[in-house]
N, C-alpha and C. Protein backbone atom coordinates (compact mmCIF):
# COMPACT_ATOMS: atom_id res chain seq x y z
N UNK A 1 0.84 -1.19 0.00
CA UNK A 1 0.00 0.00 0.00
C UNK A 1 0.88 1.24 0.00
N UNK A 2 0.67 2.22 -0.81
CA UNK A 2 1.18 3.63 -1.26
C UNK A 2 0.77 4.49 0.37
N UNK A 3 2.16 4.72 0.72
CA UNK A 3 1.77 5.95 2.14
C UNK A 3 1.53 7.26 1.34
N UNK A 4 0.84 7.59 2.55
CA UNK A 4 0.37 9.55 2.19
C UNK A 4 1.38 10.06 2.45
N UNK A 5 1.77 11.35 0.89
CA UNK A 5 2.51 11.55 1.20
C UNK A 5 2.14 13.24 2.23
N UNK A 6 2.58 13.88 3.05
CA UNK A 6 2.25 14.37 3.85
C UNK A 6 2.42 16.31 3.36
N UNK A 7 3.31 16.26 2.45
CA UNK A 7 3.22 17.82 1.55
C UNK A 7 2.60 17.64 0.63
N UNK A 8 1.76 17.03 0.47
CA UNK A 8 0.22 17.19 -0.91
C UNK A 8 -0.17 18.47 -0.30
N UNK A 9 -0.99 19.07 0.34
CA UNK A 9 -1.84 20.35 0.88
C UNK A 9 -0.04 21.18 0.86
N UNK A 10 -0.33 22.13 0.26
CA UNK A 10 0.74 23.39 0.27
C UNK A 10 0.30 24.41 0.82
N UNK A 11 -1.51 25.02 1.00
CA UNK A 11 -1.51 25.91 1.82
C UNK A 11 -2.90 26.33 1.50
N UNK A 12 -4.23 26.95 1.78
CA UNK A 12 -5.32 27.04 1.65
C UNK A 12 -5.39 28.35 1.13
N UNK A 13 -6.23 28.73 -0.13
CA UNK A 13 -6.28 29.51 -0.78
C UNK A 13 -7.17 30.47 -0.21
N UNK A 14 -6.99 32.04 0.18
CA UNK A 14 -7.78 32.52 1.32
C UNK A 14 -7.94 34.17 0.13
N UNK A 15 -9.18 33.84 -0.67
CA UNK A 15 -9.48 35.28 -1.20
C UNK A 15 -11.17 35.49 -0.71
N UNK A 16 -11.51 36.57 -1.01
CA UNK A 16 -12.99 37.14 -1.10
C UNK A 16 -13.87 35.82 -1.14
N UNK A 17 -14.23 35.29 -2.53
CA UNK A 17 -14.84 34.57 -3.15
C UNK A 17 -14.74 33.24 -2.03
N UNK A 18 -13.38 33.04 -1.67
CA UNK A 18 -13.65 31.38 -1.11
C UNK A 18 -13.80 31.50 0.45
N UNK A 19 -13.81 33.16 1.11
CA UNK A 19 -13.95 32.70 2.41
C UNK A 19 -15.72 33.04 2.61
N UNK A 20 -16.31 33.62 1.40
CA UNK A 20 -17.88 33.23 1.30
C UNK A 20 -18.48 31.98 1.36
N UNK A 21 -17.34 30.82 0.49
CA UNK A 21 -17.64 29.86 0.12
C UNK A 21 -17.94 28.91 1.68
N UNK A 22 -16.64 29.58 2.72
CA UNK A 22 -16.29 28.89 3.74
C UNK A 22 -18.10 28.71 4.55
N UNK A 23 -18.74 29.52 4.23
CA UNK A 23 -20.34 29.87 5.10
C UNK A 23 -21.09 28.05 4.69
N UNK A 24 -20.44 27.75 3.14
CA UNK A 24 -21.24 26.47 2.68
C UNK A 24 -20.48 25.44 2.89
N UNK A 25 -19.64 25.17 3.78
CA UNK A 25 -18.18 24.22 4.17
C UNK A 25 -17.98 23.96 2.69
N UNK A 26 -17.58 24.78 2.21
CA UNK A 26 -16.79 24.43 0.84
C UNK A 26 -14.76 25.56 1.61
N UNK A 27 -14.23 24.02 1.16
CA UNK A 27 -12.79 24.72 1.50
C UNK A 27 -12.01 24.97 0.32
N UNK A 28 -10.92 25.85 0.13
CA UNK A 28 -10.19 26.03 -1.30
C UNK A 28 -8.73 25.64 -0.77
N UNK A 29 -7.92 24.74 -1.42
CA UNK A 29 -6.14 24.43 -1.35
C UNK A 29 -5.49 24.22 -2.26
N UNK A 30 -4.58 25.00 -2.41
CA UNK A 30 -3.31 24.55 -3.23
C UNK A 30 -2.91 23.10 -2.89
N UNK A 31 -2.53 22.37 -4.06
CA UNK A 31 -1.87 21.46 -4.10
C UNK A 31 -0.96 20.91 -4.87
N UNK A 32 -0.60 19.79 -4.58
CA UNK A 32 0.64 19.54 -5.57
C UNK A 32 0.34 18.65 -6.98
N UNK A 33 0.63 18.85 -7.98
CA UNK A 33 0.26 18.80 -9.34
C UNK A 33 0.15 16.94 -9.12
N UNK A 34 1.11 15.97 -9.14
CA UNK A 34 0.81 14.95 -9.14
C UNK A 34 0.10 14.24 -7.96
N UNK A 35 -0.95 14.96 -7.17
CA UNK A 35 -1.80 14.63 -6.12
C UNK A 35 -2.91 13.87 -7.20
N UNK A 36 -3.95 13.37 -6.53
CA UNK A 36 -5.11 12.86 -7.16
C UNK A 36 -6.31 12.96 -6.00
N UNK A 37 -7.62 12.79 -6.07
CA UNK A 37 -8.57 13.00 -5.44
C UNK A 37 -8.77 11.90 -4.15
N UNK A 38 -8.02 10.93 -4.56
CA UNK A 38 -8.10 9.83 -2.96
C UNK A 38 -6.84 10.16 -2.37
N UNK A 39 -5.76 10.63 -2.68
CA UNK A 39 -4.76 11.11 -1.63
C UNK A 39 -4.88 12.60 -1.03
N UNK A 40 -5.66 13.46 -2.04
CA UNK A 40 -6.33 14.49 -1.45
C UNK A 40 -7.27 14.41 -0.01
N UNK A 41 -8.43 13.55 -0.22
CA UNK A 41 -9.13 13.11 0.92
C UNK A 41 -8.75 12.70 1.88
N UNK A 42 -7.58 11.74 2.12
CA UNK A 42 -6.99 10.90 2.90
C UNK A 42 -6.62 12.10 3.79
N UNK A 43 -5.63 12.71 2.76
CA UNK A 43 -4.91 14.07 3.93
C UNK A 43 -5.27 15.13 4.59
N UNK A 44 -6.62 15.61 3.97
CA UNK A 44 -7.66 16.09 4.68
C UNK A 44 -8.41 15.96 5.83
N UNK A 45 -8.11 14.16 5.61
CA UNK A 45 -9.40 13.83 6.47
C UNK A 45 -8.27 13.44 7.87
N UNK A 46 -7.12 13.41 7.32
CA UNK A 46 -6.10 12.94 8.78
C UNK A 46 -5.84 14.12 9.68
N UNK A 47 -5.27 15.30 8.50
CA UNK A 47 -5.04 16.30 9.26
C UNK A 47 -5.80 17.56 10.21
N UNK A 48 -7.33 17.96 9.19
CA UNK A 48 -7.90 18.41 9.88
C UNK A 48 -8.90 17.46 11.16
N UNK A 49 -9.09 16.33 10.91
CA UNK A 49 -10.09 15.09 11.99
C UNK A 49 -11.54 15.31 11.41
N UNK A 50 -11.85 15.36 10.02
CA UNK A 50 -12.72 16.29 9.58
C UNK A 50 -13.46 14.86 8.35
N UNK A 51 -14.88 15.02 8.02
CA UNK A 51 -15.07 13.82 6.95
C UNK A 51 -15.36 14.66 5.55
N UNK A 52 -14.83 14.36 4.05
CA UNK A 52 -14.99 14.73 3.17
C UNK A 52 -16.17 14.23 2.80
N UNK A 53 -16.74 15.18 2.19
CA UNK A 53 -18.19 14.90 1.26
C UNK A 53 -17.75 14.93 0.14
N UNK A 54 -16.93 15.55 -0.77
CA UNK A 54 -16.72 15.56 -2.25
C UNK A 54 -15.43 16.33 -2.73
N UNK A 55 -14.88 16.25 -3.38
CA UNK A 55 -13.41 16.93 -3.80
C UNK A 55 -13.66 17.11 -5.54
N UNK A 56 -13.21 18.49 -5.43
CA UNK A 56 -13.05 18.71 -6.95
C UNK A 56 -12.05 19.43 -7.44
N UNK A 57 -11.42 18.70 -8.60
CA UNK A 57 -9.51 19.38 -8.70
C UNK A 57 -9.48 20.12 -10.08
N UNK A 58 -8.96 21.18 -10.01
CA UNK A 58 -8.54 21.65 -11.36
C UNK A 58 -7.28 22.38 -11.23
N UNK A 59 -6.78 22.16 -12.41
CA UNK A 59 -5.37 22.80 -12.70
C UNK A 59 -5.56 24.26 -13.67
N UNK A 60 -4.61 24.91 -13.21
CA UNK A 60 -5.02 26.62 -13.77
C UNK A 60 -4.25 26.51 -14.97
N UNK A 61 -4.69 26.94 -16.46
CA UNK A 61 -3.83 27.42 -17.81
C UNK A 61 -2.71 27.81 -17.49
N UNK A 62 -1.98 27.78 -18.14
CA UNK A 62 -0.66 28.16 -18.72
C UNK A 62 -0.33 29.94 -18.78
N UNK A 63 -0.30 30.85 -17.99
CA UNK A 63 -0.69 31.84 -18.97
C UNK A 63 0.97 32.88 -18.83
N UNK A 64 1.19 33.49 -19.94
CA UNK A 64 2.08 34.18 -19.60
C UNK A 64 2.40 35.65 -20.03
N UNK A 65 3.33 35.92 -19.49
CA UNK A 65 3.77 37.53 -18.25
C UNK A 65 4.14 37.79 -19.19
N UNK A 66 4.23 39.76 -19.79
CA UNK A 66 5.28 40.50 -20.58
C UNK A 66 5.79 41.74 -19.08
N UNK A 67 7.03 41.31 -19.36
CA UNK A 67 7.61 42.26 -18.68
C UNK A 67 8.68 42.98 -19.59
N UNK A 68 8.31 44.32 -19.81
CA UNK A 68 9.17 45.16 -20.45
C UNK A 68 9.04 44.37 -22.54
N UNK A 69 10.11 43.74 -22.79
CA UNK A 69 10.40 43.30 -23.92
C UNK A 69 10.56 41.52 -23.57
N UNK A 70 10.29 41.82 -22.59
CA UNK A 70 10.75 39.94 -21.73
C UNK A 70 9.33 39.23 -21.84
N UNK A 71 9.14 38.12 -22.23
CA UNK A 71 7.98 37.46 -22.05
C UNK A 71 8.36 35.66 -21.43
N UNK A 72 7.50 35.40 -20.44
CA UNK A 72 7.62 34.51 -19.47
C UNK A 72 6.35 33.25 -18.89
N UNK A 73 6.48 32.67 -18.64
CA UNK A 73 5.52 31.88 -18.00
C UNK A 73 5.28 31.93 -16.47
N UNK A 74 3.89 32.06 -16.33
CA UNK A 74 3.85 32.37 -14.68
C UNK A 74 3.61 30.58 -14.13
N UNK A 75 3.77 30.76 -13.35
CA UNK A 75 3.76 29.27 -12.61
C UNK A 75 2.01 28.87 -12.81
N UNK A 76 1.79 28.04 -12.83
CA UNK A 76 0.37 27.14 -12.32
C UNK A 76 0.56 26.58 -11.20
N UNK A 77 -0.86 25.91 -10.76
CA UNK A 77 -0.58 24.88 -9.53
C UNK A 77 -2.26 24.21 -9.81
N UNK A 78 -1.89 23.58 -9.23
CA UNK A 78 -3.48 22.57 -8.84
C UNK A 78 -4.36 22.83 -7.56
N UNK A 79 -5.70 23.35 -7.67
CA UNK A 79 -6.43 23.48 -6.56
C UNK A 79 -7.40 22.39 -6.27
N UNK A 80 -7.78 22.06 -5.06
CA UNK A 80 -8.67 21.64 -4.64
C UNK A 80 -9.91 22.31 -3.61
N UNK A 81 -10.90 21.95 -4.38
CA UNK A 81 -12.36 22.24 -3.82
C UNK A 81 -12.78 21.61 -2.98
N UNK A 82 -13.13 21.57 -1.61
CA UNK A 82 -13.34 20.52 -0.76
C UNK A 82 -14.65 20.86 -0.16
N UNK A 83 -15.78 20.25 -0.10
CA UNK A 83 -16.98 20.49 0.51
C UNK A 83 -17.14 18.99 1.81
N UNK A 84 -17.61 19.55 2.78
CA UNK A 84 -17.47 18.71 4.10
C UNK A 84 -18.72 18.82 4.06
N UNK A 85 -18.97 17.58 5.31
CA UNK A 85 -20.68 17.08 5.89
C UNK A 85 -20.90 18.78 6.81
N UNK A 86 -22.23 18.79 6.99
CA UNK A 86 -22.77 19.73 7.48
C UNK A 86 -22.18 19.89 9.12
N UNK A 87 -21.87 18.82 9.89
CA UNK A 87 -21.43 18.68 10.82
C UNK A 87 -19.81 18.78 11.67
N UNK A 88 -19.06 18.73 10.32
CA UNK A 88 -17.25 19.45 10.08
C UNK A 88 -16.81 20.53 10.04
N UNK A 89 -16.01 21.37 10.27
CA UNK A 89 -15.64 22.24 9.63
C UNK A 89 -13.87 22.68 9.85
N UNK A 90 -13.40 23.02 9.10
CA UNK A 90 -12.39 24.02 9.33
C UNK A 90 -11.78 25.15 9.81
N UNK A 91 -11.19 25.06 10.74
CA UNK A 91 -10.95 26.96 11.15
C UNK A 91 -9.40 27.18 10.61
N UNK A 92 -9.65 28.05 9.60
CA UNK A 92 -8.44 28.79 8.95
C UNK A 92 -8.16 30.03 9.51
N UNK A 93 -8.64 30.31 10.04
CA UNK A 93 -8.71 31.40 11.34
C UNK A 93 -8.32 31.64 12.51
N UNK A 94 -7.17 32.14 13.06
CA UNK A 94 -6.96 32.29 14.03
C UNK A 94 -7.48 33.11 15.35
N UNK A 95 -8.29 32.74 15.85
CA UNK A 95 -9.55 33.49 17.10
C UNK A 95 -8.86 34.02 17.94
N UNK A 96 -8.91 34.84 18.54
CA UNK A 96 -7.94 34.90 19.74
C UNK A 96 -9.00 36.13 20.54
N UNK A 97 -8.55 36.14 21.74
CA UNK A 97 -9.38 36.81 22.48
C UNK A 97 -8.51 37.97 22.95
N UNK A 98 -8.77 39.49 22.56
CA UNK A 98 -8.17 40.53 23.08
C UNK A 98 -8.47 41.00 24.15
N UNK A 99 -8.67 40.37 25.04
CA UNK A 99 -9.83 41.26 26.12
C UNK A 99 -8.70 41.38 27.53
């Protein structure tokens, strides 16, 4: 049996759009290009203690940069969409109490 490998999740994608998403336990992560959707889950489900409902992966185009007379390729990466049971959730958030 293939171990998890444990740097699949690179870091949770935290804009406008996906911390709305966070209200519908839908989570957003960078990941690593040769990940797949059952080693995605696995590491999800170890690290946060959390149960996946569904995973959905896409990889971003190719697109590239002009700088000056220079033209370049910007990096891609692979995201994952993660929607949890109603009863899970994630805190990407650090709470802290100022009082």
């Amino acid at each position: 049996m293939q171990e998890i490998e444990p740097g699949i999740i690179k870091y949770p994608i935290i804009t406008d759009k996906t911390t709305k998403s966070i209200e519908n336990n839908i989570y957003y992560f960078r990941v690593t290009k040769q990940s797949n959707k059952k080693d995605i889950k696995k590491v999800i489900e170890k690290v946060f203690n959390v149960k996946v409902k569904r995973i959905n992966t896409l990889k971003d185009p190719i697109k590239t940069k002009t700088i000056g007379r220079f033209k370049g390729k910007k990096t891609t990466y692979k995201r994952a969409v993660i929607e949890l049971y109603k009863e899970y959730n994630i805190n990407l958030f650090n709470e802290e109490d100022n009082t």
